[in-house]
N, C-alpha and C. Protein backbone atom coordinates (compact mmCIF):
# COMPACT_ATOMS: atom_id res chain seq x y z
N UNK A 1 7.92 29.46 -11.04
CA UNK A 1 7.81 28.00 -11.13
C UNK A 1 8.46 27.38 -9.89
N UNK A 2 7.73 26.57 -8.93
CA UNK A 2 8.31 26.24 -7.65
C UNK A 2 8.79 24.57 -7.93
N UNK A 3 9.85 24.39 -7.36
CA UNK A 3 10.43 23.52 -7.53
C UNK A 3 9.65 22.04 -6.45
N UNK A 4 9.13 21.17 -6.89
CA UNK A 4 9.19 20.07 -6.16
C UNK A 4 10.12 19.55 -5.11
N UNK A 5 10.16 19.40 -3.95
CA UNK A 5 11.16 19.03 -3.50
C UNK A 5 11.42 17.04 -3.53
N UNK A 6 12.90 16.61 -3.51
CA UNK A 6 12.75 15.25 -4.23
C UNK A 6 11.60 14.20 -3.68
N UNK A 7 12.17 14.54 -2.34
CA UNK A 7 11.31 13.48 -1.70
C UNK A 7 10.17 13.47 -1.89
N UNK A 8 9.74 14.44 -1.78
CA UNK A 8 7.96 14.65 -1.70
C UNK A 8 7.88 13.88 -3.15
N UNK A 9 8.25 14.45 -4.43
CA UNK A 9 8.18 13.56 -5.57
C UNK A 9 8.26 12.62 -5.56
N UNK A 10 9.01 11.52 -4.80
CA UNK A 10 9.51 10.27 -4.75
C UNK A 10 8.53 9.80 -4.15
N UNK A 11 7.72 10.56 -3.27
CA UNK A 11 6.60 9.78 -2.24
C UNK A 11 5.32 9.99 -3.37
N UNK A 12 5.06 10.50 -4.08
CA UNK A 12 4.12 10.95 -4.64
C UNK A 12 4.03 10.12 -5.80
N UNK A 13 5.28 9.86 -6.52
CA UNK A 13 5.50 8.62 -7.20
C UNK A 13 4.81 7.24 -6.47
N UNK A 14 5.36 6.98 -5.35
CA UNK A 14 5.43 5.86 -4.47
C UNK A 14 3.66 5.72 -4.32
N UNK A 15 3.14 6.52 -3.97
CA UNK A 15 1.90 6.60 -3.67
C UNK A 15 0.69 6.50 -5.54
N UNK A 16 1.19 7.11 -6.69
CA UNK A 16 0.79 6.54 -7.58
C UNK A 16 0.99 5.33 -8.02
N UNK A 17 2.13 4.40 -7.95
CA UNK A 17 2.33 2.69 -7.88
C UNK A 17 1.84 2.65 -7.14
N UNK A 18 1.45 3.12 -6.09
CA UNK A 18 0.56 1.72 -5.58
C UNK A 18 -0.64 1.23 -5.59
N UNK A 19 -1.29 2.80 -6.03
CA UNK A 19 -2.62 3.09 -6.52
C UNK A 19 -3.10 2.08 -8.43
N UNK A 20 -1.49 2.32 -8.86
CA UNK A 20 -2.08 1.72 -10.02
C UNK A 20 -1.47 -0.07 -9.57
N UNK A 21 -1.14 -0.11 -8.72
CA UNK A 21 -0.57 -1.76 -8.25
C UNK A 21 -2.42 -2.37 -8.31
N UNK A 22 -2.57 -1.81 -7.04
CA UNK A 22 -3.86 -2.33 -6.16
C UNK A 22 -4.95 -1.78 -7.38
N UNK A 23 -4.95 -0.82 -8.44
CA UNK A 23 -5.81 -1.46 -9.42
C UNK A 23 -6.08 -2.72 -10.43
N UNK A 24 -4.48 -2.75 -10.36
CA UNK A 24 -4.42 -3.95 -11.36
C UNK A 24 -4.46 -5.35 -11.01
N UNK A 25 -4.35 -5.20 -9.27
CA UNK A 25 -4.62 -6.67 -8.67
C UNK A 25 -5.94 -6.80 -8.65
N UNK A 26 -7.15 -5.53 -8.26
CA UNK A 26 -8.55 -5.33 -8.41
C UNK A 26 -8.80 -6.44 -9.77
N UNK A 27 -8.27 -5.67 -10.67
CA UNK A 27 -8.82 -6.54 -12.10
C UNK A 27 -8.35 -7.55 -12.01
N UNK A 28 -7.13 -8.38 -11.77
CA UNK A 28 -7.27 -9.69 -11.97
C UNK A 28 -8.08 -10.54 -10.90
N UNK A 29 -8.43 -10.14 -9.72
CA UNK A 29 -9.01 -10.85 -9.20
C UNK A 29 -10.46 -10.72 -9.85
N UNK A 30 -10.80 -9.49 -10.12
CA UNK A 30 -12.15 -9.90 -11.00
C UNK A 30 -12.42 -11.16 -12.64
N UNK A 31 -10.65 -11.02 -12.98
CA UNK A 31 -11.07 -11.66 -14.14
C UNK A 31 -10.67 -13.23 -13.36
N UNK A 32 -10.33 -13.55 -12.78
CA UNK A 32 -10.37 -15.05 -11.79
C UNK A 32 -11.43 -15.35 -11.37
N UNK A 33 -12.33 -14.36 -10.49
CA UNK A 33 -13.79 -14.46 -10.66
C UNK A 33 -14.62 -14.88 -11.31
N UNK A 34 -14.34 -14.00 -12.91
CA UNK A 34 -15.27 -14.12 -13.96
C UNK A 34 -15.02 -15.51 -14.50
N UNK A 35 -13.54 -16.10 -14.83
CA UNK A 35 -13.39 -17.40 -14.86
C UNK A 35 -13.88 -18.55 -14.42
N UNK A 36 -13.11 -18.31 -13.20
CA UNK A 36 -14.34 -19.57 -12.25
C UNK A 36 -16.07 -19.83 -12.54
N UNK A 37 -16.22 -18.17 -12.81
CA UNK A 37 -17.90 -18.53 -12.96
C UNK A 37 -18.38 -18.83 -14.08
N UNK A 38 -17.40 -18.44 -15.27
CA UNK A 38 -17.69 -19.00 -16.34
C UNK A 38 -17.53 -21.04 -16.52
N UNK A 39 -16.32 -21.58 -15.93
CA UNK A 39 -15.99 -22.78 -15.85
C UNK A 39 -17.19 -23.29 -14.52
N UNK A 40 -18.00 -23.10 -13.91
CA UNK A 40 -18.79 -23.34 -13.22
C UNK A 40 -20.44 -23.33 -14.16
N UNK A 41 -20.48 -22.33 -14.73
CA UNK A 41 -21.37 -22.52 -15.61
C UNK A 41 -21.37 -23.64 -16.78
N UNK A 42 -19.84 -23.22 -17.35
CA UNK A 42 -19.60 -24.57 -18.46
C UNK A 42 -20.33 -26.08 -17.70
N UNK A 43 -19.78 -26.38 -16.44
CA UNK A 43 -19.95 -27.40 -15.92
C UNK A 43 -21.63 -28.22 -15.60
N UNK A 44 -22.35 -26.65 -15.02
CA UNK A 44 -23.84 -27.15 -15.14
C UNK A 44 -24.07 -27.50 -16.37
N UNK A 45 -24.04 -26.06 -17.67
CA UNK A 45 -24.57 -26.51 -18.59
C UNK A 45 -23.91 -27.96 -19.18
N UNK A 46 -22.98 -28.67 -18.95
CA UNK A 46 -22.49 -29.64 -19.55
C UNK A 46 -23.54 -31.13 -18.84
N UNK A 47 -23.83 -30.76 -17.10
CA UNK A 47 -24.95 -31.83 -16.31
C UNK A 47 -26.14 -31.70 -16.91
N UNK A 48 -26.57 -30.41 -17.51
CA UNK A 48 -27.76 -30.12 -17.75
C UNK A 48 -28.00 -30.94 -19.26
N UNK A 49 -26.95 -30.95 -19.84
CA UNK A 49 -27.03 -31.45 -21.17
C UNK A 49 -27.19 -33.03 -21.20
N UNK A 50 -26.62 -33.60 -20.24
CA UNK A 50 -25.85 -34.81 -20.17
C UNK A 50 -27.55 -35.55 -19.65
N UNK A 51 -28.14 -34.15 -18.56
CA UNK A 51 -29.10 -35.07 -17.77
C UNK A 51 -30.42 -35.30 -18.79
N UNK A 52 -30.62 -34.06 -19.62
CA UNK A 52 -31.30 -33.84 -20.96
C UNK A 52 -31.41 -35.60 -21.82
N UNK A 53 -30.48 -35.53 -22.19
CA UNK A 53 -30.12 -36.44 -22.78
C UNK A 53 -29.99 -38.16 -22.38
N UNK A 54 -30.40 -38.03 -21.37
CA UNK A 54 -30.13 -39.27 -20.93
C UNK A 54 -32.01 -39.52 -20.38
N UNK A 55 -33.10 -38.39 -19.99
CA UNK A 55 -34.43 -38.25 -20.03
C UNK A 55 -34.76 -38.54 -21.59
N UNK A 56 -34.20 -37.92 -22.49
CA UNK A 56 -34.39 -37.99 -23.79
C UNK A 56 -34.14 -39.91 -24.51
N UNK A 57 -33.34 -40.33 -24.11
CA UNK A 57 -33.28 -41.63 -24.28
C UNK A 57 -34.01 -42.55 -23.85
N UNK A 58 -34.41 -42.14 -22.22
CA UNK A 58 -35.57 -43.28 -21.17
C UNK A 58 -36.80 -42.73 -22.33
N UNK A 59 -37.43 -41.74 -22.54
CA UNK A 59 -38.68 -41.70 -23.60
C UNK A 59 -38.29 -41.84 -24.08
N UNK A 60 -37.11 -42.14 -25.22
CA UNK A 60 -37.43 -43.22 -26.64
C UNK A 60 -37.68 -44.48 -26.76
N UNK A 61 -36.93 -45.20 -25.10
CA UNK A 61 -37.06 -46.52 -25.18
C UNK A 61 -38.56 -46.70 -24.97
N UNK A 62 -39.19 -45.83 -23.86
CA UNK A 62 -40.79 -46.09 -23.46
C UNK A 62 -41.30 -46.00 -24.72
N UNK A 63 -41.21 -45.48 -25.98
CA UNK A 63 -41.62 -45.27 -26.84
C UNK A 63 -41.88 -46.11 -28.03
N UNK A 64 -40.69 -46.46 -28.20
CA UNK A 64 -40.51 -48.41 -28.53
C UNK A 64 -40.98 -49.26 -28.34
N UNK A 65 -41.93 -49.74 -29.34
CA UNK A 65 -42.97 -51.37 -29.31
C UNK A 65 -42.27 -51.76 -28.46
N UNK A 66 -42.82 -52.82 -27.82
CA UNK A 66 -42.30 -53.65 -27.21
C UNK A 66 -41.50 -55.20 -27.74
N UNK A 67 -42.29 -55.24 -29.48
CA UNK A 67 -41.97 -55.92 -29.92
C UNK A 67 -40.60 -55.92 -30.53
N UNK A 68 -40.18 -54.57 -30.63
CA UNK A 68 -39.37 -54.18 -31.40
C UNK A 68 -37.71 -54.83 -30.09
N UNK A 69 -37.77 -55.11 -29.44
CA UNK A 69 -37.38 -55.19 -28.11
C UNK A 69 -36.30 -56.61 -28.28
């Protein structure tokens, strides 16, 4: 059974943190990503709704006797 020598362990350590560092910054920048694009989506679909709805109102009024007026 051969003995590790410290340092080399210590570097070998050193070198797995950093591997699992720079994974875990990987993922949050993906889930900041995924955020933004989700709150970017919220945002169209919220214009898309808004613009819906406001087409949806100009044809009800066109739709409306005139008498009714």
């Amino acid at each position: 059974m051969s003995m590790t020598h410290p340092r080399k362990r210590s570097w070998d350590n050193l070198r797995k943190a950093t591997a699992t560092c720079q994974s875990n910054l990987s993922i949050q920048q993906r889930r900041a990503t995924l955020e933004s694009e989700s709150k970017r989506l919220r945002n169209s679909n919220e214009s898309l709704s808004s613009f819906c709805n406001l087409r949806h109102t100009i044809w009800r009024a066109r739709m409306v006797p005139e008498k009714l007026w």
